[in-house]
PDB file of N, CA and C in Angstrom:
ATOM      1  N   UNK A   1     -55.328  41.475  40.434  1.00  0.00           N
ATOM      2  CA  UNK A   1     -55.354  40.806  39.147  1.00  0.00           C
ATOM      3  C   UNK A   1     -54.298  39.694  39.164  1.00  0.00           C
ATOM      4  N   UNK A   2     -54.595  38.346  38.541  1.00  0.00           N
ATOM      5  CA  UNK A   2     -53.857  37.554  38.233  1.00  0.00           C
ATOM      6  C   UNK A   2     -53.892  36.842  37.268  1.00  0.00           C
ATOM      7  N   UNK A   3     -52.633  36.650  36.281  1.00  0.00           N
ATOM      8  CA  UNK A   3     -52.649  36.154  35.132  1.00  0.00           C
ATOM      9  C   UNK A   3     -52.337  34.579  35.296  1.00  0.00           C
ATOM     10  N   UNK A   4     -52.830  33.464  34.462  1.00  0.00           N
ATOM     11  CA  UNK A   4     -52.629  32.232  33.963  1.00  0.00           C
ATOM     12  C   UNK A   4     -52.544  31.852  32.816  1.00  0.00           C
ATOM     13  N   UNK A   5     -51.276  30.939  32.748  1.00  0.00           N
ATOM     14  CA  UNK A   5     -51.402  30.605  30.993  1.00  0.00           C
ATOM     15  C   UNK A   5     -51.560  28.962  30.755  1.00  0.00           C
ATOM     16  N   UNK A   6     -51.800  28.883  29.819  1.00  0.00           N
ATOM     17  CA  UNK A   6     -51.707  27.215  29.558  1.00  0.00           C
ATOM     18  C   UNK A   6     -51.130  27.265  28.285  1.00  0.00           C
ATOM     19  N   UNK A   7     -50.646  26.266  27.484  1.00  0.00           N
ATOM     20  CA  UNK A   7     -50.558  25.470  26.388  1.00  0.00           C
ATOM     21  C   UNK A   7     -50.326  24.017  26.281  1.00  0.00           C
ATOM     22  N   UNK A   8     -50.729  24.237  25.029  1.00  0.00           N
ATOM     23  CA  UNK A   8     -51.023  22.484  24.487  1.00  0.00           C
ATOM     24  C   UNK A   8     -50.177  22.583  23.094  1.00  0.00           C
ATOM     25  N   UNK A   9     -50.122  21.120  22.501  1.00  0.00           N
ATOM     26  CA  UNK A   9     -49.689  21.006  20.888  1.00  0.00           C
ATOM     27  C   UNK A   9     -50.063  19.332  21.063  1.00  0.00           C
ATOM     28  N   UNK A  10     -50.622  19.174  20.070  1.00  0.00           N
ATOM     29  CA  UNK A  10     -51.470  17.432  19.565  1.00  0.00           C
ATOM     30  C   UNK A  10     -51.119  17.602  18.143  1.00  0.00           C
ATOM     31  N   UNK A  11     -50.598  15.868  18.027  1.00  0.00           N
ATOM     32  CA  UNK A  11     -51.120  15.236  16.706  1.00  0.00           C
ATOM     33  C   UNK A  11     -52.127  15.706  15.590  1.00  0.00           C
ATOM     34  N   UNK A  12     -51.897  16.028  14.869  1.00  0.00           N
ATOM     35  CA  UNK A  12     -53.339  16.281  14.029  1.00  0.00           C
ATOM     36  C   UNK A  12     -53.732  14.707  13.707  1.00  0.00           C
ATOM     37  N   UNK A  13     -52.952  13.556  13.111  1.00  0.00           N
ATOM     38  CA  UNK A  13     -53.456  12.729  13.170  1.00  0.00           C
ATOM     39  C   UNK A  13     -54.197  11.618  14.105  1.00  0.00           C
ATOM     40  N   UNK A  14     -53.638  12.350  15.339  1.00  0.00           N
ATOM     41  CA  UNK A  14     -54.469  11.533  16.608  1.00  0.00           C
ATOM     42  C   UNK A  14     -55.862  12.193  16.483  1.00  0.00           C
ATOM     43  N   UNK A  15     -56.019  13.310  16.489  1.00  0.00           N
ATOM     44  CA  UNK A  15     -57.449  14.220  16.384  1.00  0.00           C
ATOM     45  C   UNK A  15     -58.141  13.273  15.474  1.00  0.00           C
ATOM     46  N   UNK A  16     -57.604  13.438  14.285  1.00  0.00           N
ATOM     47  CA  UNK A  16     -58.516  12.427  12.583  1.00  0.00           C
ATOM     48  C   UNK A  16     -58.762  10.906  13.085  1.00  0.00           C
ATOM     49  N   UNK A  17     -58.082  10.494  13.829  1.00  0.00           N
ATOM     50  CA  UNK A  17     -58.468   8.704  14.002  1.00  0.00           C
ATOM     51  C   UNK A  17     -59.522   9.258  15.457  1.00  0.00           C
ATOM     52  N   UNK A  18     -59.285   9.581  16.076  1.00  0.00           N
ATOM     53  CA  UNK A  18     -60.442   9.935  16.977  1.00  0.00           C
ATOM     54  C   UNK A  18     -61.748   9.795  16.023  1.00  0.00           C
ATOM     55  N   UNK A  19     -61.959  10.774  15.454  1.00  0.00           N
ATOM     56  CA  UNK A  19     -63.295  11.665  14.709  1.00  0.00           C
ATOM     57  C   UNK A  19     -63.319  10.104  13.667  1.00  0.00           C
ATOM     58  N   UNK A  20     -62.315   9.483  12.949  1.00  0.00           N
ATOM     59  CA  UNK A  20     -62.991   8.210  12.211  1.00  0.00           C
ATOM     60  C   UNK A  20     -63.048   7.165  12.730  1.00  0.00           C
ATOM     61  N   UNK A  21     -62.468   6.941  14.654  1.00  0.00           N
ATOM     62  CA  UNK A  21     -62.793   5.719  15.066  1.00  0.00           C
ATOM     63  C   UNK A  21     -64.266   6.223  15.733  1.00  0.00           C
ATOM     64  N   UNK A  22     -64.708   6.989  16.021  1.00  0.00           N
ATOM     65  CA  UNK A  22     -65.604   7.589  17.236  1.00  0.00           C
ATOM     66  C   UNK A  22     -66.435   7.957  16.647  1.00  0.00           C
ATOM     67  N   UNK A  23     -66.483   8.981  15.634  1.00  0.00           N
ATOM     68  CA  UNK A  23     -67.476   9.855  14.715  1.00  0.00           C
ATOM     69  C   UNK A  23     -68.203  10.650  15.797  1.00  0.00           C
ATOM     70  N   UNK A  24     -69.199  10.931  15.367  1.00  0.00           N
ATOM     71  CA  UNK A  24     -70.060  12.016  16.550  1.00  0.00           C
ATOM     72  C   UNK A  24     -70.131  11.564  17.760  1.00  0.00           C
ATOM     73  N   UNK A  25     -69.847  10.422  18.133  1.00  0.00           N
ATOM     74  CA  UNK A  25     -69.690  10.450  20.000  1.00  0.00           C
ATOM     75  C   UNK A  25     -68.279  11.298  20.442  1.00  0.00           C
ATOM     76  N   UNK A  26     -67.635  11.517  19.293  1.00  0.00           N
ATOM     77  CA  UNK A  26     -66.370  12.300  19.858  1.00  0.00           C
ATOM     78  C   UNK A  26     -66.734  13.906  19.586  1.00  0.00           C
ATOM     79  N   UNK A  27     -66.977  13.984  18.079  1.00  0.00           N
ATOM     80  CA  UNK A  27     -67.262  15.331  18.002  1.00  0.00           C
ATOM     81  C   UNK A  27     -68.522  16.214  18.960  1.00  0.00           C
ATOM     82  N   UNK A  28     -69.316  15.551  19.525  1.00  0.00           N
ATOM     83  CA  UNK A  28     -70.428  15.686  20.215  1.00  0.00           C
ATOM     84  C   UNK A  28     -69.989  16.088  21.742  1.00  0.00           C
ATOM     85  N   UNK A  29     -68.994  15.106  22.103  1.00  0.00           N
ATOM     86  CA  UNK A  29     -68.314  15.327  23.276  1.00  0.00           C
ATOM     87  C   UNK A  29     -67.440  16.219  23.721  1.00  0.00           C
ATOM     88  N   UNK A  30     -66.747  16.996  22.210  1.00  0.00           N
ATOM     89  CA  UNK A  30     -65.589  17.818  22.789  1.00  0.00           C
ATOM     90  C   UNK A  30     -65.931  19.472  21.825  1.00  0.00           C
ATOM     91  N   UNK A  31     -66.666  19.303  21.196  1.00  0.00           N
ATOM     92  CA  UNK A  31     -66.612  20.319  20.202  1.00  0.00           C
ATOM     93  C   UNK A  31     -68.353  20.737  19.947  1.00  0.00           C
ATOM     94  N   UNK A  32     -68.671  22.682  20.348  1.00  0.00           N
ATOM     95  CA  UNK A  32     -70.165  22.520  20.234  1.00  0.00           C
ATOM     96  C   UNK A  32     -70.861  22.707  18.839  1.00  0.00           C
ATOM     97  N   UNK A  33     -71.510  22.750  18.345  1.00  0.00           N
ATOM     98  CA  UNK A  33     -72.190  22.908  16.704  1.00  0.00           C
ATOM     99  C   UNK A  33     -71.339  23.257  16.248  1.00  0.00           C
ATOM    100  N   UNK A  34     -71.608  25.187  16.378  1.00  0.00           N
ATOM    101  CA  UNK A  34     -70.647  26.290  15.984  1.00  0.00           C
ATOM    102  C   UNK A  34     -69.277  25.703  15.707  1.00  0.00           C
ATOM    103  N   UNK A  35     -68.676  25.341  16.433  1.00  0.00           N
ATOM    104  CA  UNK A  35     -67.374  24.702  16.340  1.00  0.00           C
ATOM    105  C   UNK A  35     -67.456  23.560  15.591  1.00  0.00           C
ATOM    106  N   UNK A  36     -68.509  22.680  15.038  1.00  0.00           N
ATOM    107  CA  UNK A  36     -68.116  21.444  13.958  1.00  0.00           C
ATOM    108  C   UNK A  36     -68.286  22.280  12.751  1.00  0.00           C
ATOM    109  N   UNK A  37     -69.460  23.069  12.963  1.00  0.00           N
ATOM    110  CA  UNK A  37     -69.411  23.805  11.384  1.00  0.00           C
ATOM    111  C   UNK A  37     -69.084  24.118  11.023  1.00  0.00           C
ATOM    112  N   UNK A  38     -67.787  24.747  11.707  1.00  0.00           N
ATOM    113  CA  UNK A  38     -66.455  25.983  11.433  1.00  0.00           C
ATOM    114  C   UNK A  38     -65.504  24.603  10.402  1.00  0.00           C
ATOM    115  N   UNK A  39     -65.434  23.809  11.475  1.00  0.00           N
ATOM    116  CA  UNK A  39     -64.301  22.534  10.889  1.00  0.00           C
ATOM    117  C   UNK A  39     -64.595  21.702   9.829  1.00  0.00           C
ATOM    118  N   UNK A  40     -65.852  21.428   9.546  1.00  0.00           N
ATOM    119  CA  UNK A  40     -66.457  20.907   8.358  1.00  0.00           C
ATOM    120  C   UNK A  40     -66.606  21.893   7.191  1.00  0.00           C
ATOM    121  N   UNK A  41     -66.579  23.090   7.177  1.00  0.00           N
ATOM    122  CA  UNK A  41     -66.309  23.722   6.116  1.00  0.00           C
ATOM    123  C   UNK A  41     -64.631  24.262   5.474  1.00  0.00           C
ATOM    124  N   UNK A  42     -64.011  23.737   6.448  1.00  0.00           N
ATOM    125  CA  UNK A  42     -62.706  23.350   5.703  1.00  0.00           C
ATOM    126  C   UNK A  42     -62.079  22.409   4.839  1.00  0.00           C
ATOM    127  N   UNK A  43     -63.593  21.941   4.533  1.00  0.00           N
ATOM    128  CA  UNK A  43     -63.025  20.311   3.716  1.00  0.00           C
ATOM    129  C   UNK A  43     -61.560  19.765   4.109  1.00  0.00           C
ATOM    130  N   UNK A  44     -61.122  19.930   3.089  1.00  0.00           N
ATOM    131  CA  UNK A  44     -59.434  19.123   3.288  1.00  0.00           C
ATOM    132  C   UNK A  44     -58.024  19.516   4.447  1.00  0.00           C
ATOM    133  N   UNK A  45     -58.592  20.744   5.276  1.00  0.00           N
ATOM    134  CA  UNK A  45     -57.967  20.861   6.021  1.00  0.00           C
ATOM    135  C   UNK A  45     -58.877  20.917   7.575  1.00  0.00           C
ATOM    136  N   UNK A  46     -59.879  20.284   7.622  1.00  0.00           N
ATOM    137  CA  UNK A  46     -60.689  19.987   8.556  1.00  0.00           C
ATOM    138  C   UNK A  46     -60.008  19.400   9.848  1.00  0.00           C
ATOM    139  N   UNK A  47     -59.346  18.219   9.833  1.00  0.00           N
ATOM    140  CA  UNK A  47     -58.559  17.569  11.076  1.00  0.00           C
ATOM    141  C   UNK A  47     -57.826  18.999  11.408  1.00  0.00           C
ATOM    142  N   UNK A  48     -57.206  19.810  10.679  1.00  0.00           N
ATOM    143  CA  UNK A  48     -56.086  20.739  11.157  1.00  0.00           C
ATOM    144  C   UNK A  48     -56.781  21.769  11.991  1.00  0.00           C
ATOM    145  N   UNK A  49     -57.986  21.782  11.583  1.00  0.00           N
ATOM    146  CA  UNK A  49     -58.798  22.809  12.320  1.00  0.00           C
ATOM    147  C   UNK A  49     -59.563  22.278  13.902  1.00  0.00           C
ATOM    148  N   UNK A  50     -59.861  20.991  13.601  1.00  0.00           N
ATOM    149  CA  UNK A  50     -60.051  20.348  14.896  1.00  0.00           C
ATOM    150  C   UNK A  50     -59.168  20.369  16.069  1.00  0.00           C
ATOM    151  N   UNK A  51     -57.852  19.836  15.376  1.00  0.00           N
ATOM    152  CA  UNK A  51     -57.003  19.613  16.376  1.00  0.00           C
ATOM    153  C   UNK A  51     -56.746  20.750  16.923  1.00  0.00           C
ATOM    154  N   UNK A  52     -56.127  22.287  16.013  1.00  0.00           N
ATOM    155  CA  UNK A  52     -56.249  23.488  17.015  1.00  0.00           C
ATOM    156  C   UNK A  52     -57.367  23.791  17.696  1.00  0.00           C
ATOM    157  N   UNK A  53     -58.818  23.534  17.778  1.00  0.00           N
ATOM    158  CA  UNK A  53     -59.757  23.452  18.412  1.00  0.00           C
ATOM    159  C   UNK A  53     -59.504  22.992  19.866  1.00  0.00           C
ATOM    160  N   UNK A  54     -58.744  21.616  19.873  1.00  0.00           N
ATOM    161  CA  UNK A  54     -58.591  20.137  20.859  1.00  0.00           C
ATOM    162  C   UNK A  54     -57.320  21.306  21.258  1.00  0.00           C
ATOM    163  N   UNK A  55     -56.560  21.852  20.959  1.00  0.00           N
ATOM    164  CA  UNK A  55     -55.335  22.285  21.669  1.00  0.00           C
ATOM    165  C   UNK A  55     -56.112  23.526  22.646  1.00  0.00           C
ATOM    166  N   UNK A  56     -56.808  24.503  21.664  1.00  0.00           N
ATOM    167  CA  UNK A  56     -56.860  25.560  22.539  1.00  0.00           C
ATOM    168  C   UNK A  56     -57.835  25.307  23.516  1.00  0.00           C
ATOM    169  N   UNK A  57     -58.573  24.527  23.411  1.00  0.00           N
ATOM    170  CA  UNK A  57     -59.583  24.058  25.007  1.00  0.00           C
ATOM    171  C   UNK A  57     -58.367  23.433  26.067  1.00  0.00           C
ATOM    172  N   UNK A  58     -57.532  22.409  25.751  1.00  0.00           N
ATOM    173  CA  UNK A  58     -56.352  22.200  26.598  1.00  0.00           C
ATOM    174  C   UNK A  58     -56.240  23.169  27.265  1.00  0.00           C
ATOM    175  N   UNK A  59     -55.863  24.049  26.191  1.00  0.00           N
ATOM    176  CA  UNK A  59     -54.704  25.505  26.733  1.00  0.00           C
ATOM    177  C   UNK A  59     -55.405  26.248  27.480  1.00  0.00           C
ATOM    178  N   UNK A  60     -56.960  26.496  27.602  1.00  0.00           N
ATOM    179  CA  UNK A  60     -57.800  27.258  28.580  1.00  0.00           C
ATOM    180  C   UNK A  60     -57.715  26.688  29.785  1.00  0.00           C
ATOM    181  N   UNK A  61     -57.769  25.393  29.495  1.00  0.00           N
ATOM    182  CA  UNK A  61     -58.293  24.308  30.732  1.00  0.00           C
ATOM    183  C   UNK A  61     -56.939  24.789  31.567  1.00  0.00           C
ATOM    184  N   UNK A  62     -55.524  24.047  30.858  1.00  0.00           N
ATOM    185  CA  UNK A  62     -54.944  24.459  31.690  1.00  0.00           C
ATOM    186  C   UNK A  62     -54.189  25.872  32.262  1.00  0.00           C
ATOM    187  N   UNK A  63     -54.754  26.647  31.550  1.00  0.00           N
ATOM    188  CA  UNK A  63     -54.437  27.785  32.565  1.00  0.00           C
ATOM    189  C   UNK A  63     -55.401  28.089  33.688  1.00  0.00           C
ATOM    190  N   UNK A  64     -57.322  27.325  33.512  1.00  0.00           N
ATOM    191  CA  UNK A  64     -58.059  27.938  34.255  1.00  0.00           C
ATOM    192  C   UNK A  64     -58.084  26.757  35.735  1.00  0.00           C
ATOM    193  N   UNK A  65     -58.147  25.579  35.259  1.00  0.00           N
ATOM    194  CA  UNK A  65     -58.170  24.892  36.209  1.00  0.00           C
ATOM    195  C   UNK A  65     -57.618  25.131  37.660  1.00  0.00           C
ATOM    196  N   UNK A  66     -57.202  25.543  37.875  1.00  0.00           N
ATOM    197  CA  UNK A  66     -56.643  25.445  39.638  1.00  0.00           C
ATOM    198  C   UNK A  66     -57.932  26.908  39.849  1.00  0.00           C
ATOM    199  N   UNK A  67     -58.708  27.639  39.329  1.00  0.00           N
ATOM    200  CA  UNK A  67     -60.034  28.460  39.589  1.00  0.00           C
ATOM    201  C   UNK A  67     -61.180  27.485  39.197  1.00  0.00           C
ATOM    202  N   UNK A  68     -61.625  26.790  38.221  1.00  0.00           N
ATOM    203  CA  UNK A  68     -62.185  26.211  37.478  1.00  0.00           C
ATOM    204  C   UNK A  68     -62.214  24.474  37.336  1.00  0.00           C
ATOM    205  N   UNK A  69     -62.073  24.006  38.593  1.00  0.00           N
ATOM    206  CA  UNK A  69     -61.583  22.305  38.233  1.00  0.00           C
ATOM    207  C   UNK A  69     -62.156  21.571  37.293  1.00  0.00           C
ATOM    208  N   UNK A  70     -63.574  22.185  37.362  1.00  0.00           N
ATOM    209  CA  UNK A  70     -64.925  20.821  36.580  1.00  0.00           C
ATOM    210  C   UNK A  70     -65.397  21.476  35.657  1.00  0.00           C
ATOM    211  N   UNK A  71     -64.883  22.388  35.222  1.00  0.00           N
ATOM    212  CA  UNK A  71     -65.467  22.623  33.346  1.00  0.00           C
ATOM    213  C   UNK A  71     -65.399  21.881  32.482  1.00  0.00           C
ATOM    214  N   UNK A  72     -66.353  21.684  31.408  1.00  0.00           N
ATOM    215  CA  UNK A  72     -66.031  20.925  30.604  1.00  0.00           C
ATOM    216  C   UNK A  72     -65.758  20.922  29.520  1.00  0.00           C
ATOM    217  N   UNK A  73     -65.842  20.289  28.635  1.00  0.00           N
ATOM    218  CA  UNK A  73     -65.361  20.572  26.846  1.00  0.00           C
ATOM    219  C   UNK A  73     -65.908  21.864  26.465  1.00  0.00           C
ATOM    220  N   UNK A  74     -67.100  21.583  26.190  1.00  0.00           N
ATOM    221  CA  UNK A  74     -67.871  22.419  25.271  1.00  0.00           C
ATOM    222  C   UNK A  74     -68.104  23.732  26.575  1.00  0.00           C
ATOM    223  N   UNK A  75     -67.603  24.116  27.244  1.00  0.00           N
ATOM    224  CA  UNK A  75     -67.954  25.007  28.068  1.00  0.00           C
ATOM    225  C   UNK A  75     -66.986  26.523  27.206  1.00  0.00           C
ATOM    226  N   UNK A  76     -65.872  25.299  26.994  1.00  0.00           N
ATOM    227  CA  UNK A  76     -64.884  26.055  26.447  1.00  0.00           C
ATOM    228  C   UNK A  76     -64.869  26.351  24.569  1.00  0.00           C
ATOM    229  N   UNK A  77     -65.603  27.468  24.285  1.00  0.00           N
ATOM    230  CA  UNK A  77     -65.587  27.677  22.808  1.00  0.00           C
ATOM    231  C   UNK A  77     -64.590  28.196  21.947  1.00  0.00           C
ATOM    232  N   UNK A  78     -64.728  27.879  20.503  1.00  0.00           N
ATOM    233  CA  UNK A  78     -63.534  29.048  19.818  1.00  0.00           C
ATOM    234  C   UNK A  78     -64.275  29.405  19.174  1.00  0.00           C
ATOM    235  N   UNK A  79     -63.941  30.738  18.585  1.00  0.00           N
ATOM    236  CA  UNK A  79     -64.847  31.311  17.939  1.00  0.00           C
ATOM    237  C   UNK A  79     -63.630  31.721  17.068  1.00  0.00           C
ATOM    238  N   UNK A  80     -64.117  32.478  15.812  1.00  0.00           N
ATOM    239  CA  UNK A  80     -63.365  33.442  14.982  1.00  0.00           C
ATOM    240  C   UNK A  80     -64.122  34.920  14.925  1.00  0.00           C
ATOM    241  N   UNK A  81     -63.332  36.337  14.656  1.00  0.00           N
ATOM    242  CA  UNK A  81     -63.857  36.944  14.650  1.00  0.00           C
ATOM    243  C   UNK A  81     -64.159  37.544  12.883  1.00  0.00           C
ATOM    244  N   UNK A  82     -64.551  39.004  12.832  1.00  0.00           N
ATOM    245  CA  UNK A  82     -64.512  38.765  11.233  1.00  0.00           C
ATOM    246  C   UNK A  82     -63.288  39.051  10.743  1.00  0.00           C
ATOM    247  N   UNK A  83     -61.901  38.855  10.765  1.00  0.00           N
ATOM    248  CA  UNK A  83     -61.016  39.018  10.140  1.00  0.00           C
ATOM    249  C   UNK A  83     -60.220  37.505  10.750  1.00  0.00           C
ATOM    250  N   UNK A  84     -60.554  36.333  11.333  1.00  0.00           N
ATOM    251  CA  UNK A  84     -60.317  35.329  11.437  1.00  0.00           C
ATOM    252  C   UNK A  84     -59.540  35.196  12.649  1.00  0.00           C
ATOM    253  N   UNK A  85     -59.497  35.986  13.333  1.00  0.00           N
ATOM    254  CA  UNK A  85     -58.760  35.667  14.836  1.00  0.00           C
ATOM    255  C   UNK A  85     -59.566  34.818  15.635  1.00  0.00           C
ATOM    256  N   UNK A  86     -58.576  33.885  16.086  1.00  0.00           N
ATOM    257  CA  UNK A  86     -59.526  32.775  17.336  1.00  0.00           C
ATOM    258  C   UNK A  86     -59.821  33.553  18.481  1.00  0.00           C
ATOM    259  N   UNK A  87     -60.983  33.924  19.211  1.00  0.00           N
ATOM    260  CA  UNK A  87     -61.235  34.049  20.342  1.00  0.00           C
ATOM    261  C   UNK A  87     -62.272  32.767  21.439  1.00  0.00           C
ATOM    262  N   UNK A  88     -62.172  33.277  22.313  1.00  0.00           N
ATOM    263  CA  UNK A  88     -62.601  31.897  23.062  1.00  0.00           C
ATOM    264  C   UNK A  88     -63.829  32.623  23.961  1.00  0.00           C
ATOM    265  N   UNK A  89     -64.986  31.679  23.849  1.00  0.00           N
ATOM    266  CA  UNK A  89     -66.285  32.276  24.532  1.00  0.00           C
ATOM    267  C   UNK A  89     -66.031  31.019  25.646  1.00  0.00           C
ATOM    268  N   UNK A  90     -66.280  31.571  27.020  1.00  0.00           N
ATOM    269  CA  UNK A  90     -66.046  30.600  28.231  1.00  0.00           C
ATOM    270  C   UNK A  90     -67.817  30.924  28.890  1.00  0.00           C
ATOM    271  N   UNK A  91     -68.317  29.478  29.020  1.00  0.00           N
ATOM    272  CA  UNK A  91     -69.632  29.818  29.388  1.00  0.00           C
ATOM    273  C   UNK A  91     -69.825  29.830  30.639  1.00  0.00           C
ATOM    274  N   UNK A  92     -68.188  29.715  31.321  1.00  0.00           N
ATOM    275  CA  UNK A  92     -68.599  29.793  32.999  1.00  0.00           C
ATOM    276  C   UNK A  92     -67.787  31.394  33.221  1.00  0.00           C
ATOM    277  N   UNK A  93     -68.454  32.753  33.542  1.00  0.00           N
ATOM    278  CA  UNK A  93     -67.794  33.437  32.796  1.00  0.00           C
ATOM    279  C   UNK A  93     -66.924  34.582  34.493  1.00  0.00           C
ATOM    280  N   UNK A  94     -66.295  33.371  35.406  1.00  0.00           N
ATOM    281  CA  UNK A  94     -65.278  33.745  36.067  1.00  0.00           C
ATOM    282  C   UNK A  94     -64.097  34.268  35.671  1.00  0.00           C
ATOM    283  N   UNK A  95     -63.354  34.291  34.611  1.00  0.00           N
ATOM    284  CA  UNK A  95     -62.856  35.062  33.922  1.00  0.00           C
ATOM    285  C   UNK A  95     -62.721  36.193  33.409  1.00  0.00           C
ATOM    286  N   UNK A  96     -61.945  37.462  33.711  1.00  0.00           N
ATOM    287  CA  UNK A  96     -62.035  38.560  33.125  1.00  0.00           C
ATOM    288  C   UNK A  96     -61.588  38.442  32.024  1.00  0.00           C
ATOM    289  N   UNK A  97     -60.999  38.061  31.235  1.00  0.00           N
ATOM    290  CA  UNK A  97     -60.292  38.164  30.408  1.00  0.00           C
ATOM    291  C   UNK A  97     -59.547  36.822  30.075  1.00  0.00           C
ATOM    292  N   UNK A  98     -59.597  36.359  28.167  1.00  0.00           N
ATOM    293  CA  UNK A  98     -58.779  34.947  28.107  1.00  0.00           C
ATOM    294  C   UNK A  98     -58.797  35.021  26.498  1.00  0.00           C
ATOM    295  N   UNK A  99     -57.235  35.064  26.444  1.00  0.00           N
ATOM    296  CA  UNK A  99     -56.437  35.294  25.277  1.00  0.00           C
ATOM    297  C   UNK A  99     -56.043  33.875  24.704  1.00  0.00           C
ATOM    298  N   UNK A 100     -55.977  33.923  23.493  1.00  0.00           N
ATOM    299  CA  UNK A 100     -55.696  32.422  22.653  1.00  0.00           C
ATOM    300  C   UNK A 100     -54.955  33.103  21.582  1.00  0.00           C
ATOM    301  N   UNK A 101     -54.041  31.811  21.536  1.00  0.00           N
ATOM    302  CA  UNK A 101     -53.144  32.178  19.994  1.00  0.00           C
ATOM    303  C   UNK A 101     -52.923  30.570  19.796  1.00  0.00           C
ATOM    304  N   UNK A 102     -53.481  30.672  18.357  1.00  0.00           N
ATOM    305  CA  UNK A 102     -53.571  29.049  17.606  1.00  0.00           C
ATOM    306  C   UNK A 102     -52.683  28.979  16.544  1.00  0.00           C
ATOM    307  N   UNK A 103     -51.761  28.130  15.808  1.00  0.00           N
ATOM    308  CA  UNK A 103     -51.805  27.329  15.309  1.00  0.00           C
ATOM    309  C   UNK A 103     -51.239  26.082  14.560  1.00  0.00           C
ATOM    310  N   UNK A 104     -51.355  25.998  13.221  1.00  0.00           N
ATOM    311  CA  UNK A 104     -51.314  24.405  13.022  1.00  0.00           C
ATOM    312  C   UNK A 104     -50.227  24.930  11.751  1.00  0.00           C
ATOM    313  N   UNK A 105     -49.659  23.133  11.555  1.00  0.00           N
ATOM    314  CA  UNK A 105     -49.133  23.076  10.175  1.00  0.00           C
ATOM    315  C   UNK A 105     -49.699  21.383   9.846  1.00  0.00           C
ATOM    316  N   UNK A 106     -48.807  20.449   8.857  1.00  0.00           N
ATOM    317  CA  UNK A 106     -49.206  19.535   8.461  1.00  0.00           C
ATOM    318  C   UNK A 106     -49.230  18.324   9.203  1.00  0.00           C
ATOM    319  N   UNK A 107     -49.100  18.572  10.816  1.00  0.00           N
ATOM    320  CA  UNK A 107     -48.581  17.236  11.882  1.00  0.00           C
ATOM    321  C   UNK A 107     -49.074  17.623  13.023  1.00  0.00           C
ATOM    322  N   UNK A 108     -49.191  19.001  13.656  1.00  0.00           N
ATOM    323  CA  UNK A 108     -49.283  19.522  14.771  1.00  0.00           C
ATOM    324  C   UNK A 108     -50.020  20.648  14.841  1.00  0.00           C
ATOM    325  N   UNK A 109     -50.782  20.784  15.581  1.00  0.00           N
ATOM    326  CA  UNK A 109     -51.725  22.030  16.219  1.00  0.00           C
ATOM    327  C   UNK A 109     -51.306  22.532  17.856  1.00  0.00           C
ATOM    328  N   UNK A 110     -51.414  23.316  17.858  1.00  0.00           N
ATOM    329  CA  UNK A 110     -50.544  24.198  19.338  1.00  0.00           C
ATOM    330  C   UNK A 110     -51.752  25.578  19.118  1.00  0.00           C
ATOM    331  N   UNK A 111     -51.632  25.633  20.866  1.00  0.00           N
ATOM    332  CA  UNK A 111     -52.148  26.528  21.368  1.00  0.00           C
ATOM    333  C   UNK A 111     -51.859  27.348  22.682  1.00  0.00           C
ATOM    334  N   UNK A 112     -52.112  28.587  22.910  1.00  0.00           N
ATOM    335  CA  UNK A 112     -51.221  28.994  23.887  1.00  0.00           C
ATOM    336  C   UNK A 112     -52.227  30.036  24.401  1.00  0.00           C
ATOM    337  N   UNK A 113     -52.819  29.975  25.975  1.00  0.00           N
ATOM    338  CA  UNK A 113     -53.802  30.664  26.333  1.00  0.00           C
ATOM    339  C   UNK A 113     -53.263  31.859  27.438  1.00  0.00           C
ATOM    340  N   UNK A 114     -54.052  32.643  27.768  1.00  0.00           N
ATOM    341  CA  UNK A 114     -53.763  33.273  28.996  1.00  0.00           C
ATOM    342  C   UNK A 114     -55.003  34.034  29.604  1.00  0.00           C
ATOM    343  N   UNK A 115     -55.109  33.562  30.654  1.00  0.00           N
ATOM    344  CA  UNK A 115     -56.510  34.276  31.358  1.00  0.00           C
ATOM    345  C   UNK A 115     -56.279  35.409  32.672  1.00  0.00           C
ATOM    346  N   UNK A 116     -57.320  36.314  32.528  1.00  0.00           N
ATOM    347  CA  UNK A 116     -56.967  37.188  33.790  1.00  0.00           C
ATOM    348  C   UNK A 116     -57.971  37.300  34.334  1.00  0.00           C
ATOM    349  N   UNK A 117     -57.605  37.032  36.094  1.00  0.00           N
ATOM    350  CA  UNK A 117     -59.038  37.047  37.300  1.00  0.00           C
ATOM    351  C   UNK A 117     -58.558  37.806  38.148  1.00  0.00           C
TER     352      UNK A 117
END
């Protein structure tokens, strides 16, 4: 067994000028349905939910990458469960195991992963 971790932390406002310079060529590119619908039903705290989105794919990537070089965005999901914990569905599923802890305040989103193979 071997463990990997990654983390990330982004701008929330870099995320929001993305999504209003880009609009769906960005959201299309990095984020799958499931995941816009989650963020669009946050109305007013929507960017905050993106950007921890944009962190915790970072944070997979980089813990999985040196197993995983060419995955891509949407390979990497978040999900919530029913009491609102982020978990992460990986559709390339070399991974035994991959832990996420998210989150945000009014500037910054952070994420912090750990996977076991």
């Amino acid at each position: 067994m071997k463990i990997y971790c990654g983390t990330d932390i982004i701008e929330i406002a870099r995320i929001k000028k993305s999504i209003e310079e880009l609009g769906d060529r960005f959201l299309k590119k990095i984020y799958t349905e499931k995941e816009i619908q989650y963020c669009e039903s946050k109305k007013n705290q929507k960017y905050q939910h993106y950007a921890a989105r944009f962190a915790a794919k970072e944070a997979v990537f980089k813990a999985i990458s040196e197993k995983t070089p060419t995955i891509d965005w949407k390979s990497i999901e978040v999900e919530n469960d029913k009491t609102g914990k982020p978990h992460i569905i990986l559709h390339n599923k070399e991974f035994e195991s991959i832990e996420i802890s998210i989150s945000h305040c009014k500037e910054f989103a952070v994420a912090y992963a750990v996977a076991i193979l």
